[in-house]
C-alpha atoms as a PDB file:
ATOM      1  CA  UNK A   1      -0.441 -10.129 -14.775  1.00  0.00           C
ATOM      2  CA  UNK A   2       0.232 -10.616 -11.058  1.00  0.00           C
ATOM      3  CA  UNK A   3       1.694  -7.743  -8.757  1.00  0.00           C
ATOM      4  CA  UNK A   4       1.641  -6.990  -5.153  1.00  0.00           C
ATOM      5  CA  UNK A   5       1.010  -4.625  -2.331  1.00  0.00           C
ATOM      6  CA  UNK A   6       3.187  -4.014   0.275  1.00  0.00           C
ATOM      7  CA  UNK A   7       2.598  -1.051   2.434  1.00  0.00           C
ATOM      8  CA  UNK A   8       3.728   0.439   5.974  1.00  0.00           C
ATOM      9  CA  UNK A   9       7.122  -1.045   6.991  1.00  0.00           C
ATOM     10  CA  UNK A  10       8.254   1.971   8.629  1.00  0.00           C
ATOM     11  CA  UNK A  11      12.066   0.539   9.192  1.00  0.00           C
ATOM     12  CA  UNK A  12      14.440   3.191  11.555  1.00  0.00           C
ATOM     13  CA  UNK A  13      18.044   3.797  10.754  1.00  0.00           C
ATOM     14  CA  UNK A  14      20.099   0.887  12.418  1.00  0.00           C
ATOM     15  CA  UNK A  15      17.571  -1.621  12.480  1.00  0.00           C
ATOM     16  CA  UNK A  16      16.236  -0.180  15.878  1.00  0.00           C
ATOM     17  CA  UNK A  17      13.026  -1.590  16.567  1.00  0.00           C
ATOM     18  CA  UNK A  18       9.449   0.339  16.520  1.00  0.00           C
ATOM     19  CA  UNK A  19       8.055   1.572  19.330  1.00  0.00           C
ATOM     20  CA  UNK A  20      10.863  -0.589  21.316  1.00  0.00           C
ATOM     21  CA  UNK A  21       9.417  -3.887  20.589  1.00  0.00           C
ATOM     22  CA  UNK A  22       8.815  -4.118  16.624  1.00  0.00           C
ATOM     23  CA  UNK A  23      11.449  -5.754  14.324  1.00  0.00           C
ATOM     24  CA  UNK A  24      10.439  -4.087  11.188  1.00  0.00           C
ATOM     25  CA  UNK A  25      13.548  -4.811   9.581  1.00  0.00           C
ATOM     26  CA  UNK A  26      12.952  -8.677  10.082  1.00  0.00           C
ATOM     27  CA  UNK A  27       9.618  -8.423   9.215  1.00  0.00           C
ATOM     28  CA  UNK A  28      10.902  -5.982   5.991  1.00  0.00           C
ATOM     29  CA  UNK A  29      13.319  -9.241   4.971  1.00  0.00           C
ATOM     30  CA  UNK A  30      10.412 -11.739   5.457  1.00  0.00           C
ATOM     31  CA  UNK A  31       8.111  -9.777   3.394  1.00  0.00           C
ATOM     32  CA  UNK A  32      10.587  -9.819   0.479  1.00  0.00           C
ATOM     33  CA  UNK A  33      11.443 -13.294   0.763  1.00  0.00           C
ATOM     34  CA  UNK A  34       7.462 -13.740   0.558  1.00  0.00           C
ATOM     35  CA  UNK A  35       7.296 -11.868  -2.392  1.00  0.00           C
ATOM     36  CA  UNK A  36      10.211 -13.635  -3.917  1.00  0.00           C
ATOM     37  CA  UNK A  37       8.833 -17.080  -3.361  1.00  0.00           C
ATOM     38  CA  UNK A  38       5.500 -16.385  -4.475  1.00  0.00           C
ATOM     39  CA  UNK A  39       4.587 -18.288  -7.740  1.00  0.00           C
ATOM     40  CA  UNK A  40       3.497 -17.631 -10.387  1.00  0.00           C
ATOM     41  CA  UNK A  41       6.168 -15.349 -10.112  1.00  0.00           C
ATOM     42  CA  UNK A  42       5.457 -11.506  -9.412  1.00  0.00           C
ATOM     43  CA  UNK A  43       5.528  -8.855 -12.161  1.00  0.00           C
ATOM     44  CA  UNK A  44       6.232  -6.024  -9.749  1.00  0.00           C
ATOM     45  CA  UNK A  45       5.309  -4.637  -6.059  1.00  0.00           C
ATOM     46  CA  UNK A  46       3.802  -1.418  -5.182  1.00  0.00           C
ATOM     47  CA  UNK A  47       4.735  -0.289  -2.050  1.00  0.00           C
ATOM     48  CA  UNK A  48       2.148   2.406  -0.584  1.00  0.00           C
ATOM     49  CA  UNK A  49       3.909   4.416   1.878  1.00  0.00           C
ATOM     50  CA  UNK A  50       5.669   4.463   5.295  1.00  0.00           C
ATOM     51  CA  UNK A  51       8.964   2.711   3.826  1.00  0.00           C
ATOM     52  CA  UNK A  52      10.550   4.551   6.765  1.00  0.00           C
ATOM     53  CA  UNK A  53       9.591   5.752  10.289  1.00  0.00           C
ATOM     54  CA  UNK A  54      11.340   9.084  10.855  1.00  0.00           C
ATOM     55  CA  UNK A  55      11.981   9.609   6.816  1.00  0.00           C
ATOM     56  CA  UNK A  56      15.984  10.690   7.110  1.00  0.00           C
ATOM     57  CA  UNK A  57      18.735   9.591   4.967  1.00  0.00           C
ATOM     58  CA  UNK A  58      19.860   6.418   7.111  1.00  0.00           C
ATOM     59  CA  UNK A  59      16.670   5.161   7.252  1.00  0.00           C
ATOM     60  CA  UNK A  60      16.258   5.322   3.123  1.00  0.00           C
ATOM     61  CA  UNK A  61      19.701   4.199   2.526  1.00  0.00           C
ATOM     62  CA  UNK A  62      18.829   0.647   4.877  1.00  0.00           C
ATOM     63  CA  UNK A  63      15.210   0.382   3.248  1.00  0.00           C
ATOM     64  CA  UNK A  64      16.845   0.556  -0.473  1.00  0.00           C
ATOM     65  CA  UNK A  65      19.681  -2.000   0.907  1.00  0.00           C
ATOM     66  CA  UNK A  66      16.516  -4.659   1.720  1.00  0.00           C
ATOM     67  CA  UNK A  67      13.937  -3.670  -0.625  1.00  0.00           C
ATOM     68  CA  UNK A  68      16.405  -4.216  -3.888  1.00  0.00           C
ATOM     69  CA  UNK A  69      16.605  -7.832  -3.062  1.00  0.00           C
ATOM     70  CA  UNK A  70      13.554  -7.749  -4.643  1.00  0.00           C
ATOM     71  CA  UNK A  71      13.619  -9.728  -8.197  1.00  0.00           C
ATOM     72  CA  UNK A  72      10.896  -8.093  -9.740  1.00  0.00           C
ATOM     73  CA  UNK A  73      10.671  -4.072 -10.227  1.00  0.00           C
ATOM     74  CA  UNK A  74       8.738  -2.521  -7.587  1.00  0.00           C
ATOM     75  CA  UNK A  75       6.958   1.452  -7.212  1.00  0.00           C
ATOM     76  CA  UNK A  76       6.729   4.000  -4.204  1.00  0.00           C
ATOM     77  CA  UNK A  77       4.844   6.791  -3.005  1.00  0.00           C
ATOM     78  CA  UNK A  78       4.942   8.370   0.594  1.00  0.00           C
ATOM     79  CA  UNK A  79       3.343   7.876   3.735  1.00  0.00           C
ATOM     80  CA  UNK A  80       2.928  10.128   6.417  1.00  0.00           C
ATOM     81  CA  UNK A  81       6.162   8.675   8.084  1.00  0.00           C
ATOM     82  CA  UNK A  82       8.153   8.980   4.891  1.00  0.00           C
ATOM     83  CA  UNK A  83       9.629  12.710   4.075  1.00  0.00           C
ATOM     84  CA  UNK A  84       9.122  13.399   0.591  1.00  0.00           C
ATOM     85  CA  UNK A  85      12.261  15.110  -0.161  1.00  0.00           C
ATOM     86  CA  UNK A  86      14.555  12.920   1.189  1.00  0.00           C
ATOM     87  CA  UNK A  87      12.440   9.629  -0.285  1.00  0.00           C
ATOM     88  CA  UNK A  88      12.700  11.221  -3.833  1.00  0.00           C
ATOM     89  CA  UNK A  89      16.772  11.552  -3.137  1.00  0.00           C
ATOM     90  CA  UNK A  90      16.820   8.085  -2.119  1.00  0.00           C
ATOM     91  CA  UNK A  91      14.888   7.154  -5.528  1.00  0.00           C
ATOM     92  CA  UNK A  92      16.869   9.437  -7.751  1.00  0.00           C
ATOM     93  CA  UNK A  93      16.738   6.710 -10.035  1.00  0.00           C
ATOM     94  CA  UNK A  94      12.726   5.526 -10.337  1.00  0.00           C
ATOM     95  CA  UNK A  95      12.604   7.894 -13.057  1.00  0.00           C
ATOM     96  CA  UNK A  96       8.568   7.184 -13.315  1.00  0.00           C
ATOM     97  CA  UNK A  97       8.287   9.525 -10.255  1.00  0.00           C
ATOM     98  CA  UNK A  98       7.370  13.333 -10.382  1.00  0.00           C
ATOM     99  CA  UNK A  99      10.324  15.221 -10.496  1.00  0.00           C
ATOM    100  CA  UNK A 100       9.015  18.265  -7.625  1.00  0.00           C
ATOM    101  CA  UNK A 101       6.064  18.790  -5.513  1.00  0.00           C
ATOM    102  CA  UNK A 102       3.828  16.053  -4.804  1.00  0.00           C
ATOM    103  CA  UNK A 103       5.663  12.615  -4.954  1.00  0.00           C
ATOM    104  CA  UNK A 104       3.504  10.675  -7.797  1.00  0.00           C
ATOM    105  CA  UNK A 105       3.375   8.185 -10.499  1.00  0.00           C
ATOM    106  CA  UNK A 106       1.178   7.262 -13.382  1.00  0.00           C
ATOM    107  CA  UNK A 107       2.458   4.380 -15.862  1.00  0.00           C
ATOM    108  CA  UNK A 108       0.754   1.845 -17.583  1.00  0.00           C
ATOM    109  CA  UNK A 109       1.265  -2.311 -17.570  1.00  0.00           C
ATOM    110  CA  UNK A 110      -0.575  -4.776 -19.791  1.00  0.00           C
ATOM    111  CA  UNK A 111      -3.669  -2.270 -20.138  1.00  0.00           C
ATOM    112  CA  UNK A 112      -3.759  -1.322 -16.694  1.00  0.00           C
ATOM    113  CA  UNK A 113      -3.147   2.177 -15.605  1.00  0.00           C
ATOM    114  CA  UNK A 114      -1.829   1.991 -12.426  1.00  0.00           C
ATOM    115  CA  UNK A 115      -1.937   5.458 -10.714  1.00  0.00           C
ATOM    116  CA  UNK A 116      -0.081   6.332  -7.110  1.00  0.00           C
ATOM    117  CA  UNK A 117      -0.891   9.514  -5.201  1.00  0.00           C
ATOM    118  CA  UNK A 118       0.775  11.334  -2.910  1.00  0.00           C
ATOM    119  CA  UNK A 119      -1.640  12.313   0.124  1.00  0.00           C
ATOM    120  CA  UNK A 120       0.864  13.346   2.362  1.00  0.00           C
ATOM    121  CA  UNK A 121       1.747  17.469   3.949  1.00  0.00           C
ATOM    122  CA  UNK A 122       4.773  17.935   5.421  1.00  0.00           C
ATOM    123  CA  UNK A 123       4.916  17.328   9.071  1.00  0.00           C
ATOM    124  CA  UNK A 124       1.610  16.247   9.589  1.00  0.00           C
ATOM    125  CA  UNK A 125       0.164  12.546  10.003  1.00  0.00           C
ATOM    126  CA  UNK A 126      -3.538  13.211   8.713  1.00  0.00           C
ATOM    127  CA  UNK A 127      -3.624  13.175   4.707  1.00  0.00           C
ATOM    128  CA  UNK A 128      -4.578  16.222   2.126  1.00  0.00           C
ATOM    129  CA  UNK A 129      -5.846  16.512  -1.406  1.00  0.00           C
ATOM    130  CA  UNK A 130      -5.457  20.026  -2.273  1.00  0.00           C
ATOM    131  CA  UNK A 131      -6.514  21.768  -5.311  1.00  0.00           C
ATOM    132  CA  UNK A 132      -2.809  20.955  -7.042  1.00  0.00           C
ATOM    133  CA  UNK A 133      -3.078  16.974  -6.706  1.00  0.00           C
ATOM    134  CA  UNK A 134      -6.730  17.226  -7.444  1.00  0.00           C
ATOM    135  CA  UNK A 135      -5.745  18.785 -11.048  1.00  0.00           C
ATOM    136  CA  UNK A 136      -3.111  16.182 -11.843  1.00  0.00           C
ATOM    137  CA  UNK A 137      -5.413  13.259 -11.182  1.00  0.00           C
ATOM    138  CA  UNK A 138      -7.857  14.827 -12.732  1.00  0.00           C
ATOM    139  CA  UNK A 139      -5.551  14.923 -15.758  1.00  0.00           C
ATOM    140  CA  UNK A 140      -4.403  11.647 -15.575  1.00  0.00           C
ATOM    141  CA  UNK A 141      -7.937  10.296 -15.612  1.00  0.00           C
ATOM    142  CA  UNK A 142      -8.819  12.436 -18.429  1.00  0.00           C
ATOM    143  CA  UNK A 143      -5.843  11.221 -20.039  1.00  0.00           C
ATOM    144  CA  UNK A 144      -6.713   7.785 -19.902  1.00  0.00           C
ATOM    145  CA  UNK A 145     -10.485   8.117 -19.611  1.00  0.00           C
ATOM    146  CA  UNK A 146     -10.957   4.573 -21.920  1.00  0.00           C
ATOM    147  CA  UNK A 147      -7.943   2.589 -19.356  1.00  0.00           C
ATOM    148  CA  UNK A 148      -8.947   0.625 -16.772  1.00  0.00           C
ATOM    149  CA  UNK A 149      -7.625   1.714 -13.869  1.00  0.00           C
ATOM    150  CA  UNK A 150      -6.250   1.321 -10.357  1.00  0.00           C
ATOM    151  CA  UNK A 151      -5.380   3.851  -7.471  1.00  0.00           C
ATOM    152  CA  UNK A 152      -3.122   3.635  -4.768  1.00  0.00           C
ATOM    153  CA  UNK A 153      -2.905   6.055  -2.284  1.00  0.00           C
ATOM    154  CA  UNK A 154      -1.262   6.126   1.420  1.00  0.00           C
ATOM    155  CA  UNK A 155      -4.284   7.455   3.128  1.00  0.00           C
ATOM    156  CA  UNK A 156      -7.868   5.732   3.047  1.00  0.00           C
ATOM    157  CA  UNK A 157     -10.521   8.156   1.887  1.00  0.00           C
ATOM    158  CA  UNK A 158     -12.844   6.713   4.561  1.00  0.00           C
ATOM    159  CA  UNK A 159     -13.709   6.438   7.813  1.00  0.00           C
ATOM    160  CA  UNK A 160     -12.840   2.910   9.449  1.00  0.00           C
ATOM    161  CA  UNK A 161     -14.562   3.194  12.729  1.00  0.00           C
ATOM    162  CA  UNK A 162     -11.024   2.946  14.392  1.00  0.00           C
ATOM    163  CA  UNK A 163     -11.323   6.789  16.137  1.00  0.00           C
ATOM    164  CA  UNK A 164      -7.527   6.921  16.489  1.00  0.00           C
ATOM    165  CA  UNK A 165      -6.977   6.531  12.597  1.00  0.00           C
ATOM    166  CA  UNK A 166      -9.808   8.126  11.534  1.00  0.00           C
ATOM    167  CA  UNK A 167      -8.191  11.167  13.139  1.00  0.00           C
ATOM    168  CA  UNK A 168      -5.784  11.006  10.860  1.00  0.00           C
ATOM    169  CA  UNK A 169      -6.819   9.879   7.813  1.00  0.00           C
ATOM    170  CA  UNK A 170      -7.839  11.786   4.080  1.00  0.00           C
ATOM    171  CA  UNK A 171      -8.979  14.745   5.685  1.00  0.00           C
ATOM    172  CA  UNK A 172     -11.951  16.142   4.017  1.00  0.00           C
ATOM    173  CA  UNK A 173     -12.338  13.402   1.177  1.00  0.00           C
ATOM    174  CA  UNK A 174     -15.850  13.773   0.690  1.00  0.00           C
ATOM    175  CA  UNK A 175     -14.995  17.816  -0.607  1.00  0.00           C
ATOM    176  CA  UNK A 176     -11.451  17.248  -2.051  1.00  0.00           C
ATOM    177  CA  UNK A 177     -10.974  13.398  -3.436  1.00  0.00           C
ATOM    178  CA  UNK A 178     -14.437  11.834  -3.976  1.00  0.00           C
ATOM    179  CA  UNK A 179     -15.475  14.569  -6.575  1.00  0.00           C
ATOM    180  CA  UNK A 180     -12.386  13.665  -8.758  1.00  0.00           C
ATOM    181  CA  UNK A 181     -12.704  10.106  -8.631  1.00  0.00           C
ATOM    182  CA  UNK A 182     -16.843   9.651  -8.906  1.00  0.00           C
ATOM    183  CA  UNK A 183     -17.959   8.888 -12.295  1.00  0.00           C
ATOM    184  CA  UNK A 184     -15.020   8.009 -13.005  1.00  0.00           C
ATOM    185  CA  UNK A 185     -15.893   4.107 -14.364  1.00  0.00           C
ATOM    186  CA  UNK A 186     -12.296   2.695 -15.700  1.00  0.00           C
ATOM    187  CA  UNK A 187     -11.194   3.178 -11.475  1.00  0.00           C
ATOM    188  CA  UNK A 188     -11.393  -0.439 -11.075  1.00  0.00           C
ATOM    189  CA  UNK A 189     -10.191   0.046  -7.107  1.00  0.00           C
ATOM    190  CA  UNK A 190      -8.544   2.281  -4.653  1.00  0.00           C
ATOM    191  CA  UNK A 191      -5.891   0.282  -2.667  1.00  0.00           C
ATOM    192  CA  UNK A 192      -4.638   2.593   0.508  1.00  0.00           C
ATOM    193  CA  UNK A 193      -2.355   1.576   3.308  1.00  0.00           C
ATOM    194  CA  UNK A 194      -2.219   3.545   6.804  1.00  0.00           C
ATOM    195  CA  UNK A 195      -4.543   1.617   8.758  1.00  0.00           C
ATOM    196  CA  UNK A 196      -2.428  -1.751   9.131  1.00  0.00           C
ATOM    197  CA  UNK A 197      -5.279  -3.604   9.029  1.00  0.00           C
ATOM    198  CA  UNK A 198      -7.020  -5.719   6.039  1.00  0.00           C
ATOM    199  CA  UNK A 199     -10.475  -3.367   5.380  1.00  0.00           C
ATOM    200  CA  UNK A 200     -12.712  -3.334   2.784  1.00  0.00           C
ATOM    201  CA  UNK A 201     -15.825  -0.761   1.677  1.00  0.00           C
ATOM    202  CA  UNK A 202     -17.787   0.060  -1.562  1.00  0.00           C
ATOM    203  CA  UNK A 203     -18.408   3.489  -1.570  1.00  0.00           C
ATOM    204  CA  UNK A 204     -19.685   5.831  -4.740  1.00  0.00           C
ATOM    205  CA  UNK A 205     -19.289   2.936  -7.147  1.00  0.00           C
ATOM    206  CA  UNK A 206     -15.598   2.234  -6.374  1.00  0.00           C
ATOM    207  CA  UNK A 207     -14.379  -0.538  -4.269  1.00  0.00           C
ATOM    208  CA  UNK A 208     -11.592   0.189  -1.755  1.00  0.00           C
ATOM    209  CA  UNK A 209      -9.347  -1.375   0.280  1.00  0.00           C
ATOM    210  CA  UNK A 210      -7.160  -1.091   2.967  1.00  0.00           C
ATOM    211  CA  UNK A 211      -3.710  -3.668   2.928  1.00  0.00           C
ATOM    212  CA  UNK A 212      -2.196  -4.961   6.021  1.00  0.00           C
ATOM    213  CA  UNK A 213       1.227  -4.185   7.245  1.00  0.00           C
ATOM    214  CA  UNK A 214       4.259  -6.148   6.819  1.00  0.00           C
ATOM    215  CA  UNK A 215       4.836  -5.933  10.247  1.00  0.00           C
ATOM    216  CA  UNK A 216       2.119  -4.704  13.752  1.00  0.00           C
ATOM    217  CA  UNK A 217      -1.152  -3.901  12.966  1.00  0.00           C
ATOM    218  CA  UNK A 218      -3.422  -1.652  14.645  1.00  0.00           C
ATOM    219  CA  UNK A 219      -5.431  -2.572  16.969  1.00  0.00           C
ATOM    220  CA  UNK A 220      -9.355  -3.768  15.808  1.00  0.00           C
ATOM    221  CA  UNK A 221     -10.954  -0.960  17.937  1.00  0.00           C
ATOM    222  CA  UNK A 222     -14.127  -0.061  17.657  1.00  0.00           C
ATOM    223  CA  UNK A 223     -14.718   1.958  20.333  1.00  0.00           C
ATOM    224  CA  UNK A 224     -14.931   5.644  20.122  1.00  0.00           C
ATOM    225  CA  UNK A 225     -13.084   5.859  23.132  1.00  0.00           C
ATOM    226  CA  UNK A 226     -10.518   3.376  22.784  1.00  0.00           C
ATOM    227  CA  UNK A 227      -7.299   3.772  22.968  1.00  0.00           C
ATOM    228  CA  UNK A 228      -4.112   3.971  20.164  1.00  0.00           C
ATOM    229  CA  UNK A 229      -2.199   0.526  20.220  1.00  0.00           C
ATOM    230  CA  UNK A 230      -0.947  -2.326  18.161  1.00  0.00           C
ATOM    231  CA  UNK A 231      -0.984  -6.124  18.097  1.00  0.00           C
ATOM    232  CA  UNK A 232       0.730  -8.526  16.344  1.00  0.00           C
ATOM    233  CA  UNK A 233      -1.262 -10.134  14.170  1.00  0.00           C
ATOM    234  CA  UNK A 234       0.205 -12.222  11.057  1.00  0.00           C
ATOM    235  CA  UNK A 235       1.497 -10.068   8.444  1.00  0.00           C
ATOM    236  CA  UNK A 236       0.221  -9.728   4.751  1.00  0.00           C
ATOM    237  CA  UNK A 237       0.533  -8.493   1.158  1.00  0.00           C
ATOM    238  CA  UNK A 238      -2.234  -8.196  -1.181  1.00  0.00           C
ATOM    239  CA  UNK A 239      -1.640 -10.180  -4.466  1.00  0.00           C
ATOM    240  CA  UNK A 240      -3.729  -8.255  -7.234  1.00  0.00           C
ATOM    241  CA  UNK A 241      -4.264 -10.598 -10.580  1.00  0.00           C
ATOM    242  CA  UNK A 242      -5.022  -8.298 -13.582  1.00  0.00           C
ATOM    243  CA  UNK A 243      -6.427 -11.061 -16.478  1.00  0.00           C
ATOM    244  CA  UNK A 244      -9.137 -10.172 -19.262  1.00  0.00           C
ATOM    245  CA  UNK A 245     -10.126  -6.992 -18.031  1.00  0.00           C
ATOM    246  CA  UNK A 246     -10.975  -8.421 -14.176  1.00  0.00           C
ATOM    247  CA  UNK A 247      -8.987  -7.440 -11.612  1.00  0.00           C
ATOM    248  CA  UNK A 248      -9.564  -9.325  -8.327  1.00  0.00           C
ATOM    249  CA  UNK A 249      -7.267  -9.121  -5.436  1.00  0.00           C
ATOM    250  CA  UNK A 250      -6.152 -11.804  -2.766  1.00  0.00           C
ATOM    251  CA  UNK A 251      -4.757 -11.520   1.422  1.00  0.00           C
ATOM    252  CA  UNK A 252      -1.053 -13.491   1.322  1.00  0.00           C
ATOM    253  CA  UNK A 253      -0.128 -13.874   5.219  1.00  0.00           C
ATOM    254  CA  UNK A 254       3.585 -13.518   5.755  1.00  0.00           C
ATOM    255  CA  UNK A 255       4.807 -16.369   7.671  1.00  0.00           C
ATOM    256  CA  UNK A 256       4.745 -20.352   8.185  1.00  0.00           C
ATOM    257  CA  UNK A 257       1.215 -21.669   9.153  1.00  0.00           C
ATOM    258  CA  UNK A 258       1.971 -25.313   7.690  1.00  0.00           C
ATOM    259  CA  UNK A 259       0.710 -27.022   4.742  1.00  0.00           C
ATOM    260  CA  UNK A 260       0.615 -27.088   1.572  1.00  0.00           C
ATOM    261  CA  UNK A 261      -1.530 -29.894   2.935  1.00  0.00           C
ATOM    262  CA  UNK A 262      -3.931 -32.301   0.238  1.00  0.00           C
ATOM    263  CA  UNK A 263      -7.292 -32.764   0.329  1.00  0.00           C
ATOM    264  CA  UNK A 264      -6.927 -36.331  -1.948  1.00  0.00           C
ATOM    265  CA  UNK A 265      -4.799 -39.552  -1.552  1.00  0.00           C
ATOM    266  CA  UNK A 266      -2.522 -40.717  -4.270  1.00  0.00           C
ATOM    267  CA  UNK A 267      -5.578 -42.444  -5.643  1.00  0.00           C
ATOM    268  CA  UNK A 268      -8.294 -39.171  -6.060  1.00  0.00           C
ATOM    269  CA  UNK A 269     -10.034 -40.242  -2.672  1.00  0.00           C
ATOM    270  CA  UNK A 270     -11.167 -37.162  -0.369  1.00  0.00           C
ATOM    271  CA  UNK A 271      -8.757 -37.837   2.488  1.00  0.00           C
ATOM    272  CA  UNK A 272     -11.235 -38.093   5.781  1.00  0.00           C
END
């Protein structure tokens, strides 16, 4: 099984660009071409939050327009951009979803139990796992304590080192997430979004990573002091490949960077 991860498009009502110089709905279109193209073909796409930039109506109803070109099934959860009211209208019909309160999903594909949180509160940009998410994942890993398992969730339970995120990222995960999820051996991964940036860490026995943007990505910081900004480094989706209970996970850059070029002649030599 091979699926994707597409995360933080944030496309505005009219195609207006971000921050007055970002065309995420180009960059949206080139993304799902991507993930069209992309052989062996895709099973399905999760896409982990900030579908939209403001989160009202017009901005759902031009996502959906784009985003069901896709020709494989795809999931959603919310980002801190998204509103989750007004994203569950615009699903009505991804029936997997919770029906009220937190926006979440838990379904299962070829023996993989593919879990998406909601770490979102209203109006705020930082994430929260309060005691009412913490109970359903706790019951959904219960449930499925023998399934291997993967997690995706908008905000990264970890600090990156880029201050400006960090700010706003899974606020106290160390008291609120990490005691649901440690121990807990079928969690093959956590795969977050927020960060725009490809990032990686191993912490508490679980690997987790961070997926790049389809469009800008943040700035690689590391300076307490620096400041907020973006660049415009190449796009990417991560391809995950679920086969005999390994799941491994690859960077696809969005774009043309030429090739497919060979390393042999027609005849097997090494070409030098």
């Amino acid at each position: 099984m091979i699926f994707a991860q597409l995360t933080d498009i944030h496309i505005k009502a009219g195609g207006k660009f971000a921050y007055n110089c970002v065309d995420t709905l180009s960059h949206l279109r080139q993304a799902v071409a991507h993930l069209n193209a992309f052989h062996p073909r895709l099973d399905f796409v999760v896409i982990s939050g900030d579908l939209v930039d403001l989160g009202n109506a017009d901005e759902y109803e031009l996502f959906r327009q784009e985003i069901d070109q896709l020709e494989m099934p795809f999931y959603v959860i919310p980002g801190n951009h998204d509103h989750r009211d007004a994203m569950r209208d615009a699903f009505a019909d991804h029936d997997y979803l919770t029906s009220e309160g937190a926006l979440q999903f838990s379904i299962e594909k070829e023996g993989l139990r593919i879990i998406g949180l909601d770490t979102t509160i209203p109006g705020k940009h930082d994430g929260h796992f309060d005691a009412e998410k913490q109970a359903w994942l706790r019951n959904e890993l219960e449930a499925h304590k023998d399934q291997p398992t993967l997690v995706f969730m908008h905000h990264p339970p970890f600090k990156t080192g880029i201050q400006h995120m960090d700010n706003i990222m899974l606020m106290r995960a160390d008291k609120d997430f990490w005691p649901v999820v440690t121990g807990q051996s079928q969690i093959r991964q956590i795969a977050c979004g927020h960060v725009h940036r490809a990032i990686e860490i191993f912490k508490n026995g679980i690997p987790v990573s961070i997926c790049p943007a389809s469009g800008h990505q943040v700035t690689l910081d590391l300076d307490p002091d620096g400041e907020p900004g973006f660049v415009m480094d190449p796009p990417a989706v991560r391809i995950f490949r679920w086969s005999e209970g390994e799941l491994i996970n690859h960077l696809s850059f969005i774009g043309d960077f030429g090739g497919q070029h060979p390393f042999f002649d027609k005849d097997g030599k090494l070409i030098d």
